[in-house]
N, C-alpha and C. Protein backbone atom coordinates (compact mmCIF):
# COMPACT_ATOMS: atom_id res chain seq x y z
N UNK A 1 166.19 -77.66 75.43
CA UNK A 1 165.25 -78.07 74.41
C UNK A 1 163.94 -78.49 75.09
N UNK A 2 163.01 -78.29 74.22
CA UNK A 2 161.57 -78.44 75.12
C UNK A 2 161.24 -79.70 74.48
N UNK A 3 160.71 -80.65 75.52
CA UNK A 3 159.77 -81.88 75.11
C UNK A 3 158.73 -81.85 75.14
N UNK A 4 157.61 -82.79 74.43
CA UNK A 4 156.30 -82.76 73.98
C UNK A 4 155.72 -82.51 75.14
N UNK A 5 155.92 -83.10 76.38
CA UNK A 5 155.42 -82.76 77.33
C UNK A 5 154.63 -81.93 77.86
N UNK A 6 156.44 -80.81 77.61
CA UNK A 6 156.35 -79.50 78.16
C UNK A 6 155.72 -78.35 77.42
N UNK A 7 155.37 -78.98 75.63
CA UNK A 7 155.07 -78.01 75.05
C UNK A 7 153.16 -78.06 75.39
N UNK A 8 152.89 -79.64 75.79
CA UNK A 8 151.59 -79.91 75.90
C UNK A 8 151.11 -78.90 76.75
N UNK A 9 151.82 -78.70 78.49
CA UNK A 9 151.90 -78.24 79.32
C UNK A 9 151.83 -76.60 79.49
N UNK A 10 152.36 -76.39 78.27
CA UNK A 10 152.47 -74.28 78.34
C UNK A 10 150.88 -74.00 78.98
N UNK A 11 151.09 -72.93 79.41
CA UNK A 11 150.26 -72.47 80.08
C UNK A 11 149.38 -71.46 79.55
N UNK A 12 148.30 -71.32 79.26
CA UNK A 12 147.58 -69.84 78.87
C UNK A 12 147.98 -68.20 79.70
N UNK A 13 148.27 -67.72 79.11
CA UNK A 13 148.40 -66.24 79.87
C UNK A 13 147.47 -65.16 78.97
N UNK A 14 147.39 -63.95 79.86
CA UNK A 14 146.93 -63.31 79.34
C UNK A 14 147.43 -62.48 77.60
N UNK A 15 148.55 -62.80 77.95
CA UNK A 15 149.01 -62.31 76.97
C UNK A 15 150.30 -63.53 75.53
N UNK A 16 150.59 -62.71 74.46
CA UNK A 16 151.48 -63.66 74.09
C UNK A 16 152.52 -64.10 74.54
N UNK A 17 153.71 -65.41 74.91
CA UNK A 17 154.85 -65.43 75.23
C UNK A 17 155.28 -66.50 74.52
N UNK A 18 156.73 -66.34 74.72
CA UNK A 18 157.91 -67.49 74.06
C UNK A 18 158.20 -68.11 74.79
N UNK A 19 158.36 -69.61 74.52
CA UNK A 19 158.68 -70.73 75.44
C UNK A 19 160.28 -71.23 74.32
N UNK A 20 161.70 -70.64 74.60
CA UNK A 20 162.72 -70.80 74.00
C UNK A 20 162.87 -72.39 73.86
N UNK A 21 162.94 -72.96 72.80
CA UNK A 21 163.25 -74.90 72.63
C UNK A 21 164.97 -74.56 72.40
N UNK A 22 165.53 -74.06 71.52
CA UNK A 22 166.93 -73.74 70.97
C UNK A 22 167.11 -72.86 70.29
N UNK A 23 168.49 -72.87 70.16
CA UNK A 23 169.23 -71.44 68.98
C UNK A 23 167.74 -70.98 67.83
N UNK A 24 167.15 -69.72 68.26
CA UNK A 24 166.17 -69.44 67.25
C UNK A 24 165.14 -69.78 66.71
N UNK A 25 164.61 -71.19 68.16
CA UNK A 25 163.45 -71.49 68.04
C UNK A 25 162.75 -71.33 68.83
N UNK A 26 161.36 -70.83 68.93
CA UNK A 26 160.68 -70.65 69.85
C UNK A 26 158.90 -71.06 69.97
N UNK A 27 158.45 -71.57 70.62
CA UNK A 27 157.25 -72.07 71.06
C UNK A 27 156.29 -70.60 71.42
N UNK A 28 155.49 -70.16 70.43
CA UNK A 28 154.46 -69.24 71.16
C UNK A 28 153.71 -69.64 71.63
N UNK A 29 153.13 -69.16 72.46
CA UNK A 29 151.31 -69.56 73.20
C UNK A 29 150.75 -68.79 72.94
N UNK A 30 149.71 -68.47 72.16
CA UNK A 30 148.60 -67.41 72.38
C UNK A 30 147.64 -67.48 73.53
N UNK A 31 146.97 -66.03 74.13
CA UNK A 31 145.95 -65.96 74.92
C UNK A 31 144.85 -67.21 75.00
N UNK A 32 144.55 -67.54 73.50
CA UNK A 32 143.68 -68.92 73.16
C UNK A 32 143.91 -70.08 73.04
N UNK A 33 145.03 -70.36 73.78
CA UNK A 33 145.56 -71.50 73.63
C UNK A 33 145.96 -72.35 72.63
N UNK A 34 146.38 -71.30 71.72
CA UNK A 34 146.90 -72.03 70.30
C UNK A 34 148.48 -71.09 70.19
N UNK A 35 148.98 -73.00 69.65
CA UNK A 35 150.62 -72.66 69.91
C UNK A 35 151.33 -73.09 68.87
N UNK A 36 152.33 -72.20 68.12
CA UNK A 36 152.99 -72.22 66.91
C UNK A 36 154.46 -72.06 67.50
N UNK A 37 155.25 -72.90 66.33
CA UNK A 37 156.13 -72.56 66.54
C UNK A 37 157.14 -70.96 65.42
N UNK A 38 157.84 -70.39 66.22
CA UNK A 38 158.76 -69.31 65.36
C UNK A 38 160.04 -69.62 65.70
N UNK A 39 160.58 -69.23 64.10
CA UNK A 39 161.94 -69.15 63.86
C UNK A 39 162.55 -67.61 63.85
N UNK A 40 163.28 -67.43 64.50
CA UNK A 40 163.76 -65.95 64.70
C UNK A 40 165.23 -65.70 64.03
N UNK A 41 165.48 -64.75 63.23
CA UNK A 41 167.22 -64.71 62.33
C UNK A 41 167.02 -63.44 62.23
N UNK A 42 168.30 -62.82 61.65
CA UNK A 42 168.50 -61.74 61.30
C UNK A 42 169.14 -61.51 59.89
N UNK A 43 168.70 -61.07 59.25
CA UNK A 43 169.07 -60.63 57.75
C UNK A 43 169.22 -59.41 57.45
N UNK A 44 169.91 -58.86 56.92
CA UNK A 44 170.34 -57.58 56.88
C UNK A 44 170.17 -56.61 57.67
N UNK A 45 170.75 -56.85 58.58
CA UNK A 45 171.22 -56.16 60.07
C UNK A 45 169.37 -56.15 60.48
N UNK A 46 168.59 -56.43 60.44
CA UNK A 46 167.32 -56.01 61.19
C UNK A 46 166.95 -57.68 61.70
N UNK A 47 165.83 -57.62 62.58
CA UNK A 47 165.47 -59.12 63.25
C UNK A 47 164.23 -59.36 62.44
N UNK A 48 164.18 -60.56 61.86
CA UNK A 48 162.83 -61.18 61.40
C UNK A 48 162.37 -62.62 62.30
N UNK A 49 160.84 -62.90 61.79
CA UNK A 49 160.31 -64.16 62.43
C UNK A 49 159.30 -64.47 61.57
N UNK A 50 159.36 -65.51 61.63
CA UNK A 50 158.77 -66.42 60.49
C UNK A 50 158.40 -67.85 61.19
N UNK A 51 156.77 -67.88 61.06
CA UNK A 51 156.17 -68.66 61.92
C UNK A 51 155.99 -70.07 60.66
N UNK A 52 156.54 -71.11 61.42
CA UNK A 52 157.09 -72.63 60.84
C UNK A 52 155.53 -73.35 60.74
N UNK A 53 154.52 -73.01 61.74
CA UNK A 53 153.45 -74.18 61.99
C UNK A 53 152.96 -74.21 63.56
N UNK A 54 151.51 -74.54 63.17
CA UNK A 54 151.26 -74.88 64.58
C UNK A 54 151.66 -75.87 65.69
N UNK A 55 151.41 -76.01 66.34
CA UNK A 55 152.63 -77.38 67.40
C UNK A 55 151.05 -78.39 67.27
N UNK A 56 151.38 -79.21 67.37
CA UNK A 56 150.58 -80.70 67.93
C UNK A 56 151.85 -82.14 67.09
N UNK A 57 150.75 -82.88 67.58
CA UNK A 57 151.12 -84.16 67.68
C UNK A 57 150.30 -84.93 66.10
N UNK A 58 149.49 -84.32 65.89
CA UNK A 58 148.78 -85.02 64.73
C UNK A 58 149.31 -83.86 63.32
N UNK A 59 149.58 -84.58 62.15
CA UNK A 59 149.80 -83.74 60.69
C UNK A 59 148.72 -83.08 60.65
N UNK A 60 148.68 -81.46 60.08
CA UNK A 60 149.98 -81.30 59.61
C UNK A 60 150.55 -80.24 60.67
N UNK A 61 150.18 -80.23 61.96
CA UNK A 61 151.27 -80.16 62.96
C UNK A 61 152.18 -80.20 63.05
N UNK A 62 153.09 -79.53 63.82
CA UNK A 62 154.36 -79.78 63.86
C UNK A 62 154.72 -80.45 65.30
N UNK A 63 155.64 -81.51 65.66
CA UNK A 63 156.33 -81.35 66.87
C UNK A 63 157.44 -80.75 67.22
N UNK A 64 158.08 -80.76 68.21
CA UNK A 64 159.40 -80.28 68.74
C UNK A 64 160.57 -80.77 67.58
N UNK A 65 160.46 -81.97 67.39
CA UNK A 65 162.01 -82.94 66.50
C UNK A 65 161.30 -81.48 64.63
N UNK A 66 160.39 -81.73 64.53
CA UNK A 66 159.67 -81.84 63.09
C UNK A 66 159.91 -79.51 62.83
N UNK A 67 159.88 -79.44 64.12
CA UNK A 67 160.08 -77.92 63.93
C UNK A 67 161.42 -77.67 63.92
N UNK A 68 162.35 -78.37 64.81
CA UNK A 68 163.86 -77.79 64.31
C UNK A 68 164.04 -78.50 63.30
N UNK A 69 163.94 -78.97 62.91
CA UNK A 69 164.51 -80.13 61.63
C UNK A 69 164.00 -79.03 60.17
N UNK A 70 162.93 -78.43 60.66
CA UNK A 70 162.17 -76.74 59.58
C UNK A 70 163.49 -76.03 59.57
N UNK A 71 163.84 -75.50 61.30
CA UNK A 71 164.36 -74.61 61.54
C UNK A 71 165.94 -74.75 60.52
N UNK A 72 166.37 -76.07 60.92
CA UNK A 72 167.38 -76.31 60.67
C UNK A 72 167.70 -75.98 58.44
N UNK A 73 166.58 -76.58 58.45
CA UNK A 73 166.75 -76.26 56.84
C UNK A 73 166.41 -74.73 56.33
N UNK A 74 166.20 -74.23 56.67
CA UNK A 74 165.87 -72.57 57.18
C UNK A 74 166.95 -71.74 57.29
N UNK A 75 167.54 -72.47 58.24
CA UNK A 75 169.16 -71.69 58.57
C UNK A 75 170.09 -71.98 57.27
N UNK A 76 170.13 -73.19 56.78
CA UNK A 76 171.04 -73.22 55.66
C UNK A 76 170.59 -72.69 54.28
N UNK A 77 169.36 -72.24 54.53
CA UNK A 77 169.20 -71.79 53.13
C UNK A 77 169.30 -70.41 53.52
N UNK A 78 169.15 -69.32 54.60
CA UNK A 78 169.73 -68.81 55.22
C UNK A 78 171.40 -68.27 54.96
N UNK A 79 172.42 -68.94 55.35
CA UNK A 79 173.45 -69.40 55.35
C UNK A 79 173.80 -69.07 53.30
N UNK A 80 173.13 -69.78 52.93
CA UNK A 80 173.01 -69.93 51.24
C UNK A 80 172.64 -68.54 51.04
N UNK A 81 172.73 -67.13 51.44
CA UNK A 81 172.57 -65.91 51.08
C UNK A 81 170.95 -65.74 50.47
N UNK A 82 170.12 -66.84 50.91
CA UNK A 82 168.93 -66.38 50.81
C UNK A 82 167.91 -66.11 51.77
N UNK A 83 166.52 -64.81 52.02
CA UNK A 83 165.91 -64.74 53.62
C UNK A 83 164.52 -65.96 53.57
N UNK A 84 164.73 -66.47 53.98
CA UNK A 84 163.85 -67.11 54.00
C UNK A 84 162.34 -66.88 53.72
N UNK A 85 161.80 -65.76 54.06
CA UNK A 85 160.40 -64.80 54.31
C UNK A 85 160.56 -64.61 52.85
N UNK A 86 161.49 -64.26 52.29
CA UNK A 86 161.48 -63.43 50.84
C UNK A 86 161.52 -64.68 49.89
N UNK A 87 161.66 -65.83 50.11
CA UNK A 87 161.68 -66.94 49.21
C UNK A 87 160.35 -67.54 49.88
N UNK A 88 159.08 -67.81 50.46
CA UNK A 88 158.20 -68.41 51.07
C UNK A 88 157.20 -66.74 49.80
N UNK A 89 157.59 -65.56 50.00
CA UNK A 89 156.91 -64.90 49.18
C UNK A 89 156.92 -65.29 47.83
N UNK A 90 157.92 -65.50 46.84
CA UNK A 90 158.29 -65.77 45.30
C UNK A 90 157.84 -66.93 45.20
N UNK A 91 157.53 -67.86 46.12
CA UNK A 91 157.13 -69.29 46.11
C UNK A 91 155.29 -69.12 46.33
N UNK A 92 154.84 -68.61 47.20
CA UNK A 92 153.37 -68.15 46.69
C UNK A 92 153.25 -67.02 45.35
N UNK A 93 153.97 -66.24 45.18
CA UNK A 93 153.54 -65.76 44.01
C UNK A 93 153.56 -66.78 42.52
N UNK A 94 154.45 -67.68 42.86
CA UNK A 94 154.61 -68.39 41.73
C UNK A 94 153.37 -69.49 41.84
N UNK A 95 152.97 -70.02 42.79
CA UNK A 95 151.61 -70.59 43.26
C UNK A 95 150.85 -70.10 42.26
N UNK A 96 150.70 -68.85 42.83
CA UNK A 96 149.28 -67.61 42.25
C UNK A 96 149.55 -67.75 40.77
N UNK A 97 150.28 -67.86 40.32
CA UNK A 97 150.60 -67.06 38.70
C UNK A 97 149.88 -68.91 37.81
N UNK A 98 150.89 -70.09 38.79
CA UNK A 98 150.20 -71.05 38.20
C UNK A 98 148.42 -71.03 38.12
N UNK A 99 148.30 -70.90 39.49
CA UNK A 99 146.99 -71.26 39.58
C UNK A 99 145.91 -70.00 38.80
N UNK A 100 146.71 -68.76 38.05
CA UNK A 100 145.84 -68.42 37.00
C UNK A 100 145.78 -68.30 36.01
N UNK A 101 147.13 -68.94 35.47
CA UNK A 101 146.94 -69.91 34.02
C UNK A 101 145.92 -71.04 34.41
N UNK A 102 145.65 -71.84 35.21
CA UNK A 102 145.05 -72.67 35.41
C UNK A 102 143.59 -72.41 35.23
N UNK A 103 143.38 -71.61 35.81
CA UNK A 103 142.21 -71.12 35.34
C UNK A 103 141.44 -70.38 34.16
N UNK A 104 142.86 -69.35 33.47
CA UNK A 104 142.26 -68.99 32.45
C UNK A 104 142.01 -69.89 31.61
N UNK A 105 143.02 -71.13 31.54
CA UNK A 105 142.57 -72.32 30.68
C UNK A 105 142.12 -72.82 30.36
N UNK A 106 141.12 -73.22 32.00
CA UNK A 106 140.01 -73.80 32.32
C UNK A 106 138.76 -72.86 31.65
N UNK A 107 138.93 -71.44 31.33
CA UNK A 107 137.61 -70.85 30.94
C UNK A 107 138.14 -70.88 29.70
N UNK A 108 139.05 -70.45 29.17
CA UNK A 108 138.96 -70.73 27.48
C UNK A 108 138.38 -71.95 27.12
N UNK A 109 138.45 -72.99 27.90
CA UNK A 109 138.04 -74.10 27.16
C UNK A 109 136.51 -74.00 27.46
N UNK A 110 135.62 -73.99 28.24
CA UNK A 110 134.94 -73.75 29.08
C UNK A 110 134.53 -72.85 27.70
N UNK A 111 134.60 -71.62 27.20
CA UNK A 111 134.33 -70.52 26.10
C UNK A 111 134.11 -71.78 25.27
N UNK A 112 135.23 -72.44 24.52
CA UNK A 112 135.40 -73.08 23.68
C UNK A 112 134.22 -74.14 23.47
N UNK A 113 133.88 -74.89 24.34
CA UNK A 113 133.36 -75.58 24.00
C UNK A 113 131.57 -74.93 23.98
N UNK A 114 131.44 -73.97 24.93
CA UNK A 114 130.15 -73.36 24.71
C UNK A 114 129.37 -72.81 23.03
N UNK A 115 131.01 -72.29 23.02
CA UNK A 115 130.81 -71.92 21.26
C UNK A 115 130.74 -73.02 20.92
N UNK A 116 131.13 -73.93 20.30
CA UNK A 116 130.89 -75.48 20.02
C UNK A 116 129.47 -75.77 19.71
N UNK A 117 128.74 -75.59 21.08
CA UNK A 117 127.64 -75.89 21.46
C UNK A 117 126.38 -74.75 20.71
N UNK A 118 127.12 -73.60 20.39
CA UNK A 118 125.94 -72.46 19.97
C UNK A 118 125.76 -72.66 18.69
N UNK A 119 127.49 -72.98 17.70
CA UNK A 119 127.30 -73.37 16.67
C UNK A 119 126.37 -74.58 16.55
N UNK A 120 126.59 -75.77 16.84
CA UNK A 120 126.01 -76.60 16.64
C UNK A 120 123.99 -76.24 16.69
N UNK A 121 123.50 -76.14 17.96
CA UNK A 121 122.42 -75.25 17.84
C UNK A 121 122.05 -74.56 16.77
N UNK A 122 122.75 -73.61 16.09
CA UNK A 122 122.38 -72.20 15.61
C UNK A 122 121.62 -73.16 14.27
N UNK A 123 122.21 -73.83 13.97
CA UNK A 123 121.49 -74.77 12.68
C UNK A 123 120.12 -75.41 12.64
N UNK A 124 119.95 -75.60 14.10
CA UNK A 124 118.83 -76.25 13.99
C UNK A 124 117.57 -75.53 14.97
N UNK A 125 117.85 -74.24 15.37
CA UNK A 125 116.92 -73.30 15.26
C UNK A 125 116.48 -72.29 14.46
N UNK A 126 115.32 -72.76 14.11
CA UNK A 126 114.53 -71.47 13.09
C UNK A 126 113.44 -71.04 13.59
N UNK A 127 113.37 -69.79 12.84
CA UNK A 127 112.16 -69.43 13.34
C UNK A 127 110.47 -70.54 13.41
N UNK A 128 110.41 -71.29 11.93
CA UNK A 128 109.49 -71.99 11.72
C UNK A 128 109.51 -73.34 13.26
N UNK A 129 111.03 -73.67 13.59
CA UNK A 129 111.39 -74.47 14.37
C UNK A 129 110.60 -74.05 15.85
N UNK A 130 110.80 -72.89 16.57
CA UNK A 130 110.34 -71.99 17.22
C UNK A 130 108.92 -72.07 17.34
N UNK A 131 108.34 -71.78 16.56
CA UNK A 131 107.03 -71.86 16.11
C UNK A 131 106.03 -73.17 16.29
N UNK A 132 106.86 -73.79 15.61
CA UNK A 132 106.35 -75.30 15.61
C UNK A 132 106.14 -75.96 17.33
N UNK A 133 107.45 -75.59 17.95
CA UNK A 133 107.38 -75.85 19.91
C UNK A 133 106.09 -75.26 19.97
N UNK A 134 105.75 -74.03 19.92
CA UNK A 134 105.00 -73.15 20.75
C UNK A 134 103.27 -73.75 20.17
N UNK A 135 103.36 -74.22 18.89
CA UNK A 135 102.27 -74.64 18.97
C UNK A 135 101.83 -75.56 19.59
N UNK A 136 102.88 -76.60 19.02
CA UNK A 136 102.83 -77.78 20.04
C UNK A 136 102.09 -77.83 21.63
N UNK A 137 102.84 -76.52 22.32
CA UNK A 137 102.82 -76.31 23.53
C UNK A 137 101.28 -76.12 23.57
N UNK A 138 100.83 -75.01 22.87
CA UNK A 138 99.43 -74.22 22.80
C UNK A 138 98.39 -74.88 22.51
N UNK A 139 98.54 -75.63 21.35
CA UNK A 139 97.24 -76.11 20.65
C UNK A 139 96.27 -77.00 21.65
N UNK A 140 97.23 -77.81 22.29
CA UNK A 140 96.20 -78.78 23.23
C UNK A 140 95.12 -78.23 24.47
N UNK A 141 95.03 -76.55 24.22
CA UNK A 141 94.42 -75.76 24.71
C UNK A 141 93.17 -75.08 24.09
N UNK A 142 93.45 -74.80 22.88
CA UNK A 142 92.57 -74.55 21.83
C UNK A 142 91.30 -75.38 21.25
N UNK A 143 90.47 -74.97 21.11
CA UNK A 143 89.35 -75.55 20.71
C UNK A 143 89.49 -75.97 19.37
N UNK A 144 88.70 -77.14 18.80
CA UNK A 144 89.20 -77.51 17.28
C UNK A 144 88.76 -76.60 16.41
N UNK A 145 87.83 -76.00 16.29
CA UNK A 145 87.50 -74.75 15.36
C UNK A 145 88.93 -73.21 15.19
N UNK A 146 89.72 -73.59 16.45
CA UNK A 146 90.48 -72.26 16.48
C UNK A 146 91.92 -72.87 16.36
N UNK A 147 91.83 -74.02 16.27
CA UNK A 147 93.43 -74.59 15.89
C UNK A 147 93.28 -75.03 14.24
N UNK A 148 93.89 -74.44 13.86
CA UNK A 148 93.51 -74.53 12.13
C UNK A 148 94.43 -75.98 12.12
């Protein structure tokens, strides 16, 4: 098992590698020095990986204890005849679907109250109404002979 230490410690390489902590967990390093942890299983005879979080020490980081303790609930739902990857998908789609009722809601009302607002208006513009602004606006320009 790897300690904070050692995960502080990984080294940059040129390329990607796995730093193994336990059964199906693993510490990547990227070229850039950014390090996640992956969970590795197999579900219907093929290999999947499914990346848990980045590693650090500050939320919403993960550490070493905080990534198997992922891993671990992973495996039993796993175990529970479900893939994990395929339930993290139905769980953002269901995200998405809220968040656009949420929004259409937000514009119906948003519609709603605009109409509100046009009705209310529509009554108290007229043409004479119209008219009356623009003179307003104009006249103090006009000479008194040409402003009737």
């Amino acid at each position: 098992m790897l300690t904070s230490p050692e995960c502080e410690n990984a080294r940059v390489r040129r390329s990607i590698y796995r730093l193994k902590d336990s059964p199906n967990l693993f510490l990547v390093v990227y070229p850039r020095g950014r390090k996640s942890w992956e969970y590795r299983y197999q579900s219907g005879g093929t290999a999947k990986a499914l990346i848990l979080g980045e590693y650090g020490i500050r939320a919403p980081a993960l550490g070493p204890r905080a990534a198997r303790v992922r891993r671990d609930e992973l495996a039993t739902e796993g175990n529970n005849g479900r893939d994990p990857i395929l339930s993290r998908k139905l769980e953002r789609e269901r995200q998405h679907e809220e968040l656009a009722k949420a929004r259409a809601e937000r514009e119906r009302r948003s519609a709603e109250q605009a109409r509100k607002r046009l009705e209310a208006d529509r009554g108290s513009i007229t043409v004479r109404s119209i008219a009356e602004d623009w003179l307003k606006d104009y006249r103090a320009h006009w000479s008194p002979g040409y402003a009737w």
